[in-house]
N, C-alpha and C. Protein backbone atom coordinates (compact mmCIF):
# COMPACT_ATOMS: atom_id res chain seq x y z
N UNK A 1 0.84 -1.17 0.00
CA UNK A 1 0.00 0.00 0.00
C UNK A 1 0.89 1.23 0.00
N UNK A 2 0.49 2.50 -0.98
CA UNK A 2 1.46 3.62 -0.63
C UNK A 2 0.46 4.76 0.14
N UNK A 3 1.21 5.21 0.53
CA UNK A 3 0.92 6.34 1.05
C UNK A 3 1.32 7.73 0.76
N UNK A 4 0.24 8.67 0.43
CA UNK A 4 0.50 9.88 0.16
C UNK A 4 -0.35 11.16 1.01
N UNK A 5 0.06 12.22 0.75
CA UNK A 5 -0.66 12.98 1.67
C UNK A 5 -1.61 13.65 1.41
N UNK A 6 -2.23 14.46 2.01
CA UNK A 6 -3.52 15.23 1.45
C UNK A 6 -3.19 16.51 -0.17
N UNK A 7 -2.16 16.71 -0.29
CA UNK A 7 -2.17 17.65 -1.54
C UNK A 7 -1.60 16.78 -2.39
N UNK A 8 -0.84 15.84 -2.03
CA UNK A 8 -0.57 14.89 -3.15
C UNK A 8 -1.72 14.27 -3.92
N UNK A 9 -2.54 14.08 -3.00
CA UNK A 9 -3.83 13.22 -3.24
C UNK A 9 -5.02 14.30 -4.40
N UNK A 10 -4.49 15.38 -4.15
CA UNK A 10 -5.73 16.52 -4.80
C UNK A 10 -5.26 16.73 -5.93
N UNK A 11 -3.78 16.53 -6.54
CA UNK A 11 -2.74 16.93 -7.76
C UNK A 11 -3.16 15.92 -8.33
N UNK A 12 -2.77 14.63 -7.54
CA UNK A 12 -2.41 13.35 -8.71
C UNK A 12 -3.76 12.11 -8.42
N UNK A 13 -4.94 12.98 -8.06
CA UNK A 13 -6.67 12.42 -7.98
C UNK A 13 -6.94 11.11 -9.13
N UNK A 14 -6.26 11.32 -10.52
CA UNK A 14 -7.13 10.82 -11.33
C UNK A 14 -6.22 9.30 -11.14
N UNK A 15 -4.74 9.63 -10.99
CA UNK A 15 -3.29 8.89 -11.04
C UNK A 15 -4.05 8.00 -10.24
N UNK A 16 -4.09 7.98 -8.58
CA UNK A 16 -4.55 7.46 -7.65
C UNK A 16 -5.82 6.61 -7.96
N UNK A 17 -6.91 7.01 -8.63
CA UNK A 17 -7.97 6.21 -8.49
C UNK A 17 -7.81 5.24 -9.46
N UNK A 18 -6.77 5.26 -11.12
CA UNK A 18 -5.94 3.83 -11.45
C UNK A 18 -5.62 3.25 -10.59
N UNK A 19 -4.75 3.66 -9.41
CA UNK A 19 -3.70 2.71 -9.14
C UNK A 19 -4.49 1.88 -8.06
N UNK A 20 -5.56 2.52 -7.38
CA UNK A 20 -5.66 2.21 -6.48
C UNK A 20 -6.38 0.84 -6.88
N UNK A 21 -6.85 0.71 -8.07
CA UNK A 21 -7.14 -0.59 -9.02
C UNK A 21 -6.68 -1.75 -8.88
N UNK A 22 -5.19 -1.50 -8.21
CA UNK A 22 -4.18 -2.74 -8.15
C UNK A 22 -4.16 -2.96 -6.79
N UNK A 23 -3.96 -1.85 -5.72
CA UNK A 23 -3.87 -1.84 -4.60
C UNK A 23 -3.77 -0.40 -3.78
N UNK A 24 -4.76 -0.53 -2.71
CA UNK A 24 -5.79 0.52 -1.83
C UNK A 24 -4.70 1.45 -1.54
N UNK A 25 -4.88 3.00 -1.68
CA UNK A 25 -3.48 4.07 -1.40
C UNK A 25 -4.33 5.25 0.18
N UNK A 26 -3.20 5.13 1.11
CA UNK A 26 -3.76 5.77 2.19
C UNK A 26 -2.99 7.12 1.88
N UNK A 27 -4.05 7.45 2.37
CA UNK A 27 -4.10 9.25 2.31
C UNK A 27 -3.69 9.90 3.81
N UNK A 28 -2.84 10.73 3.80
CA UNK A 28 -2.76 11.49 5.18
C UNK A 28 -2.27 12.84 5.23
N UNK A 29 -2.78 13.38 6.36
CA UNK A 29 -2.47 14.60 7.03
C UNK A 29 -1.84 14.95 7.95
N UNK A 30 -1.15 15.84 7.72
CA UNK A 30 -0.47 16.13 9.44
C UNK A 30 0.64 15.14 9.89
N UNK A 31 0.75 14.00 8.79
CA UNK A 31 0.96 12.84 9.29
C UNK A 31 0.36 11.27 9.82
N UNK A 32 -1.02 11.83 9.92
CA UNK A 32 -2.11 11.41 10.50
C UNK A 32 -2.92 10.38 9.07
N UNK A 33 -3.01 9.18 9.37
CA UNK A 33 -3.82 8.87 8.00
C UNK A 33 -5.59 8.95 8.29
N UNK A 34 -5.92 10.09 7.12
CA UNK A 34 -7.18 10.47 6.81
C UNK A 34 -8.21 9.28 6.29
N UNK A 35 -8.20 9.14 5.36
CA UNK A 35 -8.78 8.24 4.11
C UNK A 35 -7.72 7.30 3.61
N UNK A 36 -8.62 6.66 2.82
CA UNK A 36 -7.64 5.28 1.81
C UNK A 36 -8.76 5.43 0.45
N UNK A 37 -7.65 5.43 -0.09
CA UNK A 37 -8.71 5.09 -1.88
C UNK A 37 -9.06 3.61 -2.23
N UNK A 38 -9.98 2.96 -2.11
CA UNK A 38 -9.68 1.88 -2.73
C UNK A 38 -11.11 1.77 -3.97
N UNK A 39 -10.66 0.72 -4.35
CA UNK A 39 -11.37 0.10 -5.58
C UNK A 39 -12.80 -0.11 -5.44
N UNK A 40 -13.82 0.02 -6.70
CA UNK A 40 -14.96 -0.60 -6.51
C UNK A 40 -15.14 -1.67 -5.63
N UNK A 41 -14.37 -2.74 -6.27
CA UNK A 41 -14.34 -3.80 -6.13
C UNK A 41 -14.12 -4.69 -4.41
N UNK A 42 -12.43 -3.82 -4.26
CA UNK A 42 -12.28 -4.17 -2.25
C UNK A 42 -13.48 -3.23 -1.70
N UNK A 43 -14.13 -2.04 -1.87
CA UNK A 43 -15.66 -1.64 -1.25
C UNK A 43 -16.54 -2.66 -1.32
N UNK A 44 -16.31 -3.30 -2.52
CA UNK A 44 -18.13 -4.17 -2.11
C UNK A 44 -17.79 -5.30 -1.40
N UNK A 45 -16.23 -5.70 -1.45
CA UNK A 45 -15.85 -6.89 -0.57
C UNK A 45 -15.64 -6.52 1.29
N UNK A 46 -15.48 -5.09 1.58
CA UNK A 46 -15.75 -4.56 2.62
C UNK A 46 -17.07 -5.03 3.16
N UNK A 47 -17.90 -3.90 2.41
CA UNK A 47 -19.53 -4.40 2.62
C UNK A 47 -19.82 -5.25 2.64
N UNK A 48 -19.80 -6.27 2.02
CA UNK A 48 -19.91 -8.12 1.91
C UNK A 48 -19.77 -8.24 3.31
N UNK A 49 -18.53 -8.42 3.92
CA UNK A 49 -17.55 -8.80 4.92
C UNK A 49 -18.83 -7.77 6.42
N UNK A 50 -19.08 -6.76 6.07
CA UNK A 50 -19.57 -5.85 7.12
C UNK A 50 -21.12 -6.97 7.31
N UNK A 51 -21.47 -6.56 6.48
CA UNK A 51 -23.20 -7.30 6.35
C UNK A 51 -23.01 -8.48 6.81
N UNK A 52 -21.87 -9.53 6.29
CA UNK A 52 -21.88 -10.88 7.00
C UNK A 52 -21.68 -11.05 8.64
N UNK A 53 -20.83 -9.73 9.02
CA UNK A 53 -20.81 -9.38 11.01
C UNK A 53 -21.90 -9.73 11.30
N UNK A 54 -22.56 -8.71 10.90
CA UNK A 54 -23.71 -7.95 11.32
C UNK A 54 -25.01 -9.25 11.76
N UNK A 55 -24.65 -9.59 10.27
CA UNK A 55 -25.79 -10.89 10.63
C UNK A 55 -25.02 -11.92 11.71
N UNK A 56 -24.11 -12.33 11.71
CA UNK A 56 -23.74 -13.22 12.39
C UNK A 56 -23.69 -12.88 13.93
N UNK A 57 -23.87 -11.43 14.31
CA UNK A 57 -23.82 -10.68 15.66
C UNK A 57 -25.47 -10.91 15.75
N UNK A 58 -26.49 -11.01 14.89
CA UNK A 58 -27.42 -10.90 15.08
C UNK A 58 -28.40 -12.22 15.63
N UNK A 59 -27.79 -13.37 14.79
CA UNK A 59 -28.47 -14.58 14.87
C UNK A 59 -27.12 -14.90 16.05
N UNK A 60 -26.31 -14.77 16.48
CA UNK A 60 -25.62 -15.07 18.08
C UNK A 60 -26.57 -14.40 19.31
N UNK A 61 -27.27 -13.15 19.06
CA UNK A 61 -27.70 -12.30 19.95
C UNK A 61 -29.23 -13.35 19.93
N UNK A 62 -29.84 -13.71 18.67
CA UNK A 62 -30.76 -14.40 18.96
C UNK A 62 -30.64 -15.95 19.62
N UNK A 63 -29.98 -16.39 19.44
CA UNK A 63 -29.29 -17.70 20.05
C UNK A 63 -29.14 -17.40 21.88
N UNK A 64 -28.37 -16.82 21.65
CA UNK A 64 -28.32 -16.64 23.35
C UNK A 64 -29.62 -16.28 24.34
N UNK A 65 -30.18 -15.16 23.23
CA UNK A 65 -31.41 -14.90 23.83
C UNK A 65 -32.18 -16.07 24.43
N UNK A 66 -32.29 -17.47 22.98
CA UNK A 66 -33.15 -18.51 23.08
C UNK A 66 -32.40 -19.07 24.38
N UNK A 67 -30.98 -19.06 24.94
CA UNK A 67 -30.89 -20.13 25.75
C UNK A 67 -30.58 -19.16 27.32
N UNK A 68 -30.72 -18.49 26.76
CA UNK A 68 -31.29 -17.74 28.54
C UNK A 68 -32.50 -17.40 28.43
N UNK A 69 -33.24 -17.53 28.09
CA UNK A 69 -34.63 -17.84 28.17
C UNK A 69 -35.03 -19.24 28.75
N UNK A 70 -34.15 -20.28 28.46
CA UNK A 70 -34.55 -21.77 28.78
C UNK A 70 -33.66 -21.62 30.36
N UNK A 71 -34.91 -22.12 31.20
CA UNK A 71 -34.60 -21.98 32.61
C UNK A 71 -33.82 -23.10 32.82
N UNK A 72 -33.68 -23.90 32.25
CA UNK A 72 -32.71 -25.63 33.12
C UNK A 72 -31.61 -25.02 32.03
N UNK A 73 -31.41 -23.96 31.08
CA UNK A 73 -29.95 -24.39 30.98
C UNK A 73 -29.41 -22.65 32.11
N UNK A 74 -29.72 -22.20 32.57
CA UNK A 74 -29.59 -21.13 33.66
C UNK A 74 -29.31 -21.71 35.20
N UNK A 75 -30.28 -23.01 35.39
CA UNK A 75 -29.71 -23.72 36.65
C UNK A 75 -28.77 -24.64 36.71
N UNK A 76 -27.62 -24.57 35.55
CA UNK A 76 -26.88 -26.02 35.33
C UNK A 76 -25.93 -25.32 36.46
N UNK A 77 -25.10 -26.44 37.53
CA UNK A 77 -23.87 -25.76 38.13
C UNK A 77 -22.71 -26.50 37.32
N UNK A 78 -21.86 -26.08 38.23
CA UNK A 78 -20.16 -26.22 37.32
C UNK A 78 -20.43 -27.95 37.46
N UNK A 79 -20.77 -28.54 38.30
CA UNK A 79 -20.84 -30.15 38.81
C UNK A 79 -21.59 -30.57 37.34
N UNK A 80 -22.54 -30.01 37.48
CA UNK A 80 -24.16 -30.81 36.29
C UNK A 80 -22.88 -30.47 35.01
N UNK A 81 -22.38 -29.41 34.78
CA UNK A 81 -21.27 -29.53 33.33
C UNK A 81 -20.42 -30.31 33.21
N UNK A 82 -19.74 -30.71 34.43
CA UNK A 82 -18.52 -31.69 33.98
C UNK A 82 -19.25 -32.71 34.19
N UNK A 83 -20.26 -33.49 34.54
CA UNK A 83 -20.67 -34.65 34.39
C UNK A 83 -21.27 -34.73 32.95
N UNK A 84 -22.16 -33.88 32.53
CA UNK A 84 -22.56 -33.76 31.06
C UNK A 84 -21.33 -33.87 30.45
N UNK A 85 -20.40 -33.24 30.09
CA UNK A 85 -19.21 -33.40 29.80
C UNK A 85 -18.51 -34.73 29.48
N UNK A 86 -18.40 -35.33 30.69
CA UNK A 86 -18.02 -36.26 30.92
C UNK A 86 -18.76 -37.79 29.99
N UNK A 87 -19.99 -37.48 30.22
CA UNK A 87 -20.75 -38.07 30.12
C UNK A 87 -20.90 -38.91 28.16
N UNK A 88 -19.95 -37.37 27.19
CA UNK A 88 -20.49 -37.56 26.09
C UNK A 88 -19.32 -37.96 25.86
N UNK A 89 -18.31 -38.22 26.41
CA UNK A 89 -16.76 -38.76 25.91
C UNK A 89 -16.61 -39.88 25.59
């Protein structure tokens, strides 16, 4: 990945959004990195990647919900686990 800075980035705009074709170019200020250019393409694989969290944070949040809701798996103690445990070996 290269890195360039904020007026580099405003001169050589059109340069950057080729290159960034091949691979994503971070932008900075101050020293500080601002932005990154990247491609159509790594954006929709971002998004892909974001949306797949999201759901997977969602159907975990529903899962757990379902099993703290179920009262016998809330009264198991550490004993009732290692015998279950034990039990399936």
């Amino acid at each position: 990945m290269i890195t360039v800075t904020s007026v580099e980035a405003q001169s050589r705009f059109g340069e950057l959004i080729d290159r960034s074709q091949r691979e994503p170019i971070e932008v900075t200020r101050r020293g500080r990195t601002v932005a990154y250019v990247v491609s159509g393409h790594d954006m929709q694989e971002l998004a892909d990647v974001k949306k797949r969290r999201e759901e997977a944070a969602r159907w975990y949040s529903q899962y757990r919900a379902n099993v703290v809701a179920q009262p016998a798996a809330t009264e198991l103690t550490d004993s009732d686990i290692d015998r279950l445990v034990h039990e399936l070996r």
